[in-house]
C-alpha atoms as a PDB file:
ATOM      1  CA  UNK A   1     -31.369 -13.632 -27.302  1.00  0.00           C
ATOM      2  CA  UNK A   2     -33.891 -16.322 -27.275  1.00  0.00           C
ATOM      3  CA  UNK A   3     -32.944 -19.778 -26.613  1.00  0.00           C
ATOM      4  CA  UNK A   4     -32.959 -21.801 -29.209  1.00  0.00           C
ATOM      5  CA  UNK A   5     -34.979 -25.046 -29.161  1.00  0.00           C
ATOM      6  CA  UNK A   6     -37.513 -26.866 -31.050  1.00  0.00           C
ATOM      7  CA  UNK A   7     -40.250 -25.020 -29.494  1.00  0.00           C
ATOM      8  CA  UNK A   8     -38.702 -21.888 -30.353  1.00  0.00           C
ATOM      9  CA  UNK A   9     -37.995 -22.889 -33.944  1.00  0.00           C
ATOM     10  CA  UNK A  10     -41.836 -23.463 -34.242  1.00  0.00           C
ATOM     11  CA  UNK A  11     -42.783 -20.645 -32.832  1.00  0.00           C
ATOM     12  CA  UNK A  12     -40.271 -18.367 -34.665  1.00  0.00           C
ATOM     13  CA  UNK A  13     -41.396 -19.966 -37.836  1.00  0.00           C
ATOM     14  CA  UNK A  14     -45.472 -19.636 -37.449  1.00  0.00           C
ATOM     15  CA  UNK A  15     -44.839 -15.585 -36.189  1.00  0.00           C
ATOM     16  CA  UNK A  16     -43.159 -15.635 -39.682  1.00  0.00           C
ATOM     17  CA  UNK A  17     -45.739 -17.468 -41.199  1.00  0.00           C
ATOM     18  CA  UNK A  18     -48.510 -14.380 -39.726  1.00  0.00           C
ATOM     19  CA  UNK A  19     -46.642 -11.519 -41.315  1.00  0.00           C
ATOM     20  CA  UNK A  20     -46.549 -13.122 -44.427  1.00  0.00           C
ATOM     21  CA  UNK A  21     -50.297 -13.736 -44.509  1.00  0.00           C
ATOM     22  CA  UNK A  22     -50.097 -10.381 -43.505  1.00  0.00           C
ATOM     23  CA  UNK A  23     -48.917  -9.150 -46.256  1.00  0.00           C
ATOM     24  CA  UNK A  24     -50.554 -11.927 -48.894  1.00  0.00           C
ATOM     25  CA  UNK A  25     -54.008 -10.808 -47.434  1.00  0.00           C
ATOM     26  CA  UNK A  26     -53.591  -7.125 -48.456  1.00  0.00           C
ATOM     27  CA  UNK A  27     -52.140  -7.913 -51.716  1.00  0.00           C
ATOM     28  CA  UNK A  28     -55.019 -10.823 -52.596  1.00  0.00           C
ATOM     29  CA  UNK A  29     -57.522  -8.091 -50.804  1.00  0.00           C
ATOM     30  CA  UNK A  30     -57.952 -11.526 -48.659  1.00  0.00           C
ATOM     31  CA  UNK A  31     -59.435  -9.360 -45.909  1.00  0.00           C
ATOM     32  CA  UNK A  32     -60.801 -12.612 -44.240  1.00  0.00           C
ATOM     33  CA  UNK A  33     -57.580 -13.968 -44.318  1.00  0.00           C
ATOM     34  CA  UNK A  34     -56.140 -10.208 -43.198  1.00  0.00           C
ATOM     35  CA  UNK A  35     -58.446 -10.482 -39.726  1.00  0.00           C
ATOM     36  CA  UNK A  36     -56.924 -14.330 -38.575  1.00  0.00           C
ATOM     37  CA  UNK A  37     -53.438 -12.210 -38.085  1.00  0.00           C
ATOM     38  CA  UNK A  38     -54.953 -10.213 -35.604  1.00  0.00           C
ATOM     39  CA  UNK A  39     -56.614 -10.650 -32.060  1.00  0.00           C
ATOM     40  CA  UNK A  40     -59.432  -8.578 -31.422  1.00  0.00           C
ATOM     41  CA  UNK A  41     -58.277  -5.643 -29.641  1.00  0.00           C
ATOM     42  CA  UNK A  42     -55.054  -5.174 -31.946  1.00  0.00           C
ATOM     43  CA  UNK A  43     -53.582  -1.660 -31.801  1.00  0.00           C
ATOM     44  CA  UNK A  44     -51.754  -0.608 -35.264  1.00  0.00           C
ATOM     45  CA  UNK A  45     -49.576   2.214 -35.332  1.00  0.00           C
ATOM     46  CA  UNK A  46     -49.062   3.999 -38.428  1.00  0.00           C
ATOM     47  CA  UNK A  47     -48.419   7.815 -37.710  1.00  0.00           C
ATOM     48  CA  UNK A  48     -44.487   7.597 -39.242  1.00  0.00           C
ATOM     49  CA  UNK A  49     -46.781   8.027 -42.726  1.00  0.00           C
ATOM     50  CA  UNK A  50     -50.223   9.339 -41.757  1.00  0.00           C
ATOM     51  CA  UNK A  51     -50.512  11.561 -38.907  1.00  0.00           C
ATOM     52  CA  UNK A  52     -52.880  10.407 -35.563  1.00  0.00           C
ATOM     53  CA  UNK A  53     -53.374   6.994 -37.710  1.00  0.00           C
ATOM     54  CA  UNK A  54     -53.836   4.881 -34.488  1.00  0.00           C
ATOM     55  CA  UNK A  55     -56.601   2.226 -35.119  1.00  0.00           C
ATOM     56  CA  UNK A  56     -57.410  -0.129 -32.310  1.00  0.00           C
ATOM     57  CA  UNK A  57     -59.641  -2.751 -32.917  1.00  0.00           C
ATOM     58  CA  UNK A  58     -58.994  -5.910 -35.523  1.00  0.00           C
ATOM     59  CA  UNK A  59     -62.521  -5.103 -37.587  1.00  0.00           C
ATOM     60  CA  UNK A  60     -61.431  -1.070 -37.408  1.00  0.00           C
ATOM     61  CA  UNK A  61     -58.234  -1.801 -38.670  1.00  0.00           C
ATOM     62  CA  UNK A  62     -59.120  -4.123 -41.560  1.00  0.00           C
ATOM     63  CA  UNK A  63     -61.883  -2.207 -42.368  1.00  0.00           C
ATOM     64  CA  UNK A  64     -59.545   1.103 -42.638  1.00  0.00           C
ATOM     65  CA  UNK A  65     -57.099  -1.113 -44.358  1.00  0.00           C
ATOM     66  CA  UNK A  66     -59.323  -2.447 -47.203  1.00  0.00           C
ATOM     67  CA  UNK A  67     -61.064   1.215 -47.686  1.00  0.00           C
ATOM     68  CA  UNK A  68     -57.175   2.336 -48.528  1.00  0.00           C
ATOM     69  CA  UNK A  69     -56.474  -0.988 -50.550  1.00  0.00           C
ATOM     70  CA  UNK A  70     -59.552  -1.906 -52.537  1.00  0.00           C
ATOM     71  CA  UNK A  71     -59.309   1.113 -55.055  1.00  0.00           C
ATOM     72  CA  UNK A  72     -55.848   0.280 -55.750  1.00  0.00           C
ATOM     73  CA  UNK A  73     -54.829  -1.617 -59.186  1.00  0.00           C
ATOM     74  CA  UNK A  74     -52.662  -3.690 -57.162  1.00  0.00           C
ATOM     75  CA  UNK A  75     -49.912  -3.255 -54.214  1.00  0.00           C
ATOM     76  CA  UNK A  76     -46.960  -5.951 -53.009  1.00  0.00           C
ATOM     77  CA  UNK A  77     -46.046  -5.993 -49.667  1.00  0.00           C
ATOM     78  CA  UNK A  78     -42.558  -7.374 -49.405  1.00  0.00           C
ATOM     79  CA  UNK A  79     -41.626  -8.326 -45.474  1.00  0.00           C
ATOM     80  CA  UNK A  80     -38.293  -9.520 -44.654  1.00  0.00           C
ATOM     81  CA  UNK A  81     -35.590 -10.201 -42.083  1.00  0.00           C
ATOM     82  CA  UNK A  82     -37.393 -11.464 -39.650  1.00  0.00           C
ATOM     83  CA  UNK A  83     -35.641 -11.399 -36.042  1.00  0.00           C
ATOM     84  CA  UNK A  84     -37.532 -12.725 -32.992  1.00  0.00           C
ATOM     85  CA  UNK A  85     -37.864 -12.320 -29.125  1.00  0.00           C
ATOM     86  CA  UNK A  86     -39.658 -14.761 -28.093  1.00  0.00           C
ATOM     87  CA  UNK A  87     -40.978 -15.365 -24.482  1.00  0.00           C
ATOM     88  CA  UNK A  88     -43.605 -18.220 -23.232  1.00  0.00           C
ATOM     89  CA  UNK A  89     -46.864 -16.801 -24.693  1.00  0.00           C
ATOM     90  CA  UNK A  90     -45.642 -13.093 -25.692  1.00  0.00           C
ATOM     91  CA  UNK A  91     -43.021 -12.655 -28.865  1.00  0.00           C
ATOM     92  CA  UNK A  92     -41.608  -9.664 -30.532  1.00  0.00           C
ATOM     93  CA  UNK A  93     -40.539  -9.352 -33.644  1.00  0.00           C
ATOM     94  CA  UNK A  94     -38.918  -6.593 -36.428  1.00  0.00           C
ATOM     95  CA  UNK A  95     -39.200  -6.841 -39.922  1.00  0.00           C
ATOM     96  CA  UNK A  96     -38.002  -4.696 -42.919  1.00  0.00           C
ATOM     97  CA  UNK A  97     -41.435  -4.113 -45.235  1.00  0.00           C
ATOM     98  CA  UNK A  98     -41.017  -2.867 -48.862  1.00  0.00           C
ATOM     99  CA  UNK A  99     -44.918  -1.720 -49.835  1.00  0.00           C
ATOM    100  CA  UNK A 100     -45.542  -0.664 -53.691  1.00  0.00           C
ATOM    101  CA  UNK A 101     -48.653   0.924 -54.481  1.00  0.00           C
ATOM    102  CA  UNK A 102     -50.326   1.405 -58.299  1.00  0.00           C
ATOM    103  CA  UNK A 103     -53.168   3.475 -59.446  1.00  0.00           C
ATOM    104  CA  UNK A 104     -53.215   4.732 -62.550  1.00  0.00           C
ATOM    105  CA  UNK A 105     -54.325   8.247 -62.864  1.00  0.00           C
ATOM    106  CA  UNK A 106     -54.101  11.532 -64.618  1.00  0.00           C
ATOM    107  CA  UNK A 107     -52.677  13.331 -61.685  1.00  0.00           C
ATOM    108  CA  UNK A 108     -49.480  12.401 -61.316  1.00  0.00           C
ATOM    109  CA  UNK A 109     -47.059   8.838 -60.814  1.00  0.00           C
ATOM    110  CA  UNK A 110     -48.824   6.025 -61.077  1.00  0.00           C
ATOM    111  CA  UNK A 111     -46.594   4.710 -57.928  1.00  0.00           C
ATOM    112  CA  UNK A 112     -46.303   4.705 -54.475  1.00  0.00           C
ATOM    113  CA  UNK A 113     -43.242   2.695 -52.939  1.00  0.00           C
ATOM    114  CA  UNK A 114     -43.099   2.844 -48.548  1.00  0.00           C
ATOM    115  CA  UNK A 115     -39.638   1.452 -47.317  1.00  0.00           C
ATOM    116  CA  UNK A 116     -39.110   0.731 -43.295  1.00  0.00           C
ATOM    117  CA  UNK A 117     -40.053  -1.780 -40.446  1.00  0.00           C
ATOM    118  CA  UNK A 118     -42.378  -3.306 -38.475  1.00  0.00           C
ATOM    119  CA  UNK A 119     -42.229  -3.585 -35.119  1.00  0.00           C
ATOM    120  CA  UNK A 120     -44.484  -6.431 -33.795  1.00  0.00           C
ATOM    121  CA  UNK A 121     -45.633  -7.373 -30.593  1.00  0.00           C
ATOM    122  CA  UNK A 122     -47.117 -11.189 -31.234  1.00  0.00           C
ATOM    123  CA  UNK A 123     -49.506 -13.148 -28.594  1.00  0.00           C
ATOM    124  CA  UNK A 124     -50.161 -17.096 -28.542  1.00  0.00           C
ATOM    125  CA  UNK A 125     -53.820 -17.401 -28.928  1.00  0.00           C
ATOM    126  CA  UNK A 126     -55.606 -20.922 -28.875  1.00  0.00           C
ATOM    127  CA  UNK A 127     -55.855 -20.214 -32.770  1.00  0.00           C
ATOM    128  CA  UNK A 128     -52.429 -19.149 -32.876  1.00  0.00           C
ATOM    129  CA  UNK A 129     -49.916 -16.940 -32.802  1.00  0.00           C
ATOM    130  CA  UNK A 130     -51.476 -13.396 -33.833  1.00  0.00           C
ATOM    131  CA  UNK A 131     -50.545  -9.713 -33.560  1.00  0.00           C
ATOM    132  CA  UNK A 132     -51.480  -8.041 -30.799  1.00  0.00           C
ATOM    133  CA  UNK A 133     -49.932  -4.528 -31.582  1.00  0.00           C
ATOM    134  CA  UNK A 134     -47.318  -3.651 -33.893  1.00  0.00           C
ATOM    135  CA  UNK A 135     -46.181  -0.096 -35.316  1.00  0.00           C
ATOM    136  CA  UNK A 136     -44.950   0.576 -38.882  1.00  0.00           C
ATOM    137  CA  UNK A 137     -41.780   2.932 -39.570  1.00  0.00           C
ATOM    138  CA  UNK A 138     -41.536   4.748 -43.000  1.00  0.00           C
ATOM    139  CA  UNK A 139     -38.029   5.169 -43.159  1.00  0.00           C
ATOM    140  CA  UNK A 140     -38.529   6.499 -46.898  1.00  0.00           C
ATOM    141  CA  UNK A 141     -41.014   6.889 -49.700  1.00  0.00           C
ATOM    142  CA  UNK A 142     -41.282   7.803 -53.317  1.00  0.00           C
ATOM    143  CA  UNK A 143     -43.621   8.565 -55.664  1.00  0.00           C
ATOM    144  CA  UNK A 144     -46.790   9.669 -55.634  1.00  0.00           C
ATOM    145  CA  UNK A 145     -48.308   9.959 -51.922  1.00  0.00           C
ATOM    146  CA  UNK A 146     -51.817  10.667 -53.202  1.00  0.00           C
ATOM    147  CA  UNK A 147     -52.676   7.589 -54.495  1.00  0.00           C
ATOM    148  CA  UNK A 148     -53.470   6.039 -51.123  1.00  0.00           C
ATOM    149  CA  UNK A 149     -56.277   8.469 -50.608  1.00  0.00           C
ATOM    150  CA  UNK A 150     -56.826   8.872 -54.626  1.00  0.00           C
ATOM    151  CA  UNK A 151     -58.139   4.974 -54.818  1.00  0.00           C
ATOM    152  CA  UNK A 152     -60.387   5.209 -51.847  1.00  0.00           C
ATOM    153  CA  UNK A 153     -61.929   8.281 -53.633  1.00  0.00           C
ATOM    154  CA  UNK A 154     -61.985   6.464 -56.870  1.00  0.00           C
ATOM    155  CA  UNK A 155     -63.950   3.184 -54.973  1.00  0.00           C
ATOM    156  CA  UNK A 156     -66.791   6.180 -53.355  1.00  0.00           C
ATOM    157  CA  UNK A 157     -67.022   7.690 -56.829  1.00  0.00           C
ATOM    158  CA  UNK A 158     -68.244   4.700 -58.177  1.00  0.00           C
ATOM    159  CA  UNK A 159     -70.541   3.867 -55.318  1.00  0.00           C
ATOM    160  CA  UNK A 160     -72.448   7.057 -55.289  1.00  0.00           C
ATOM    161  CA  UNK A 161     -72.720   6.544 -59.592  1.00  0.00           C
ATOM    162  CA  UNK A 162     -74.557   2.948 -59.234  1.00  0.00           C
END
């Protein structure tokens, strides 16, 4: 377990601070906002949900990210229980995520809930703390899977018709 000082407090508090910008960014489709919790060779792990979905690169990822988002009526990305390993520069930390996805559509639910945890592995960076890798874990789902892919097809539809 960490020591706890003042430093760590701070520290502990603005890796906190990232994930929830984390998850405000994809919710506000902030994807400016989404790239500051990132340095630039972040590697995000996300096979527990979508097969070989390995993105390395902060502009890949947010760009894959937003293509899945954008067509969505709206999502909320709920991160909690935070717990922290923090040493000099390099931190770790585990969260619990709850992510709901909407879409309306004629093909089925309209929702998409993704329950698990992060697992984060955090860098100081003259800008800040950031994430420098970090894998998701779907512990369980419900609902209607399609609608990830379903809004992104929705978003191209409407591209190729202007």
């Amino acid at each position: 377990m960490t020591e706890l000082t003042l430093q760590t407090l701070l520290d502990r508090a603005e890796i906190t601070d990232v994930i929830h910008r984390y998850a405000m960014a994809i919710d506000t489709r902030d994807w400016k906002l989404f790239r500051t919790c990132f340095t630039d060779d972040v590697v995000a792990d996300a096979t527990s949900f979508i097969p070989d979905l390995v993105v390395t690169g902060a502009d890949e990822w947010v760009a894959w990210v937003a293509a899945g988002i954008n067509g969505l009526d709206a999502t909320q990305h709920i991160i909690t229980n935070h717990a922290h390993d923090i040493e000099g520069d390099s931190a770790k930390c585990s969260s619990y995520m709850h992510a709901q996805h909407v879409l309306k559509n004629d093909l089925g639910s309209d929702q998409y809930l993704l329950a698990g945890h992060y697992n984060y592995h955090m860098a100081r960076t003259p800008d800040g703390w950031k994430i420098k890798s970090y894998v998701v874990t779907v512990s369980w789902a419900s609902g209607n899977a399609a609608l990830i892919g379903l809004g992104a097809e929705l978003l191209e539809a409407e591209a190729a018709a202007e």
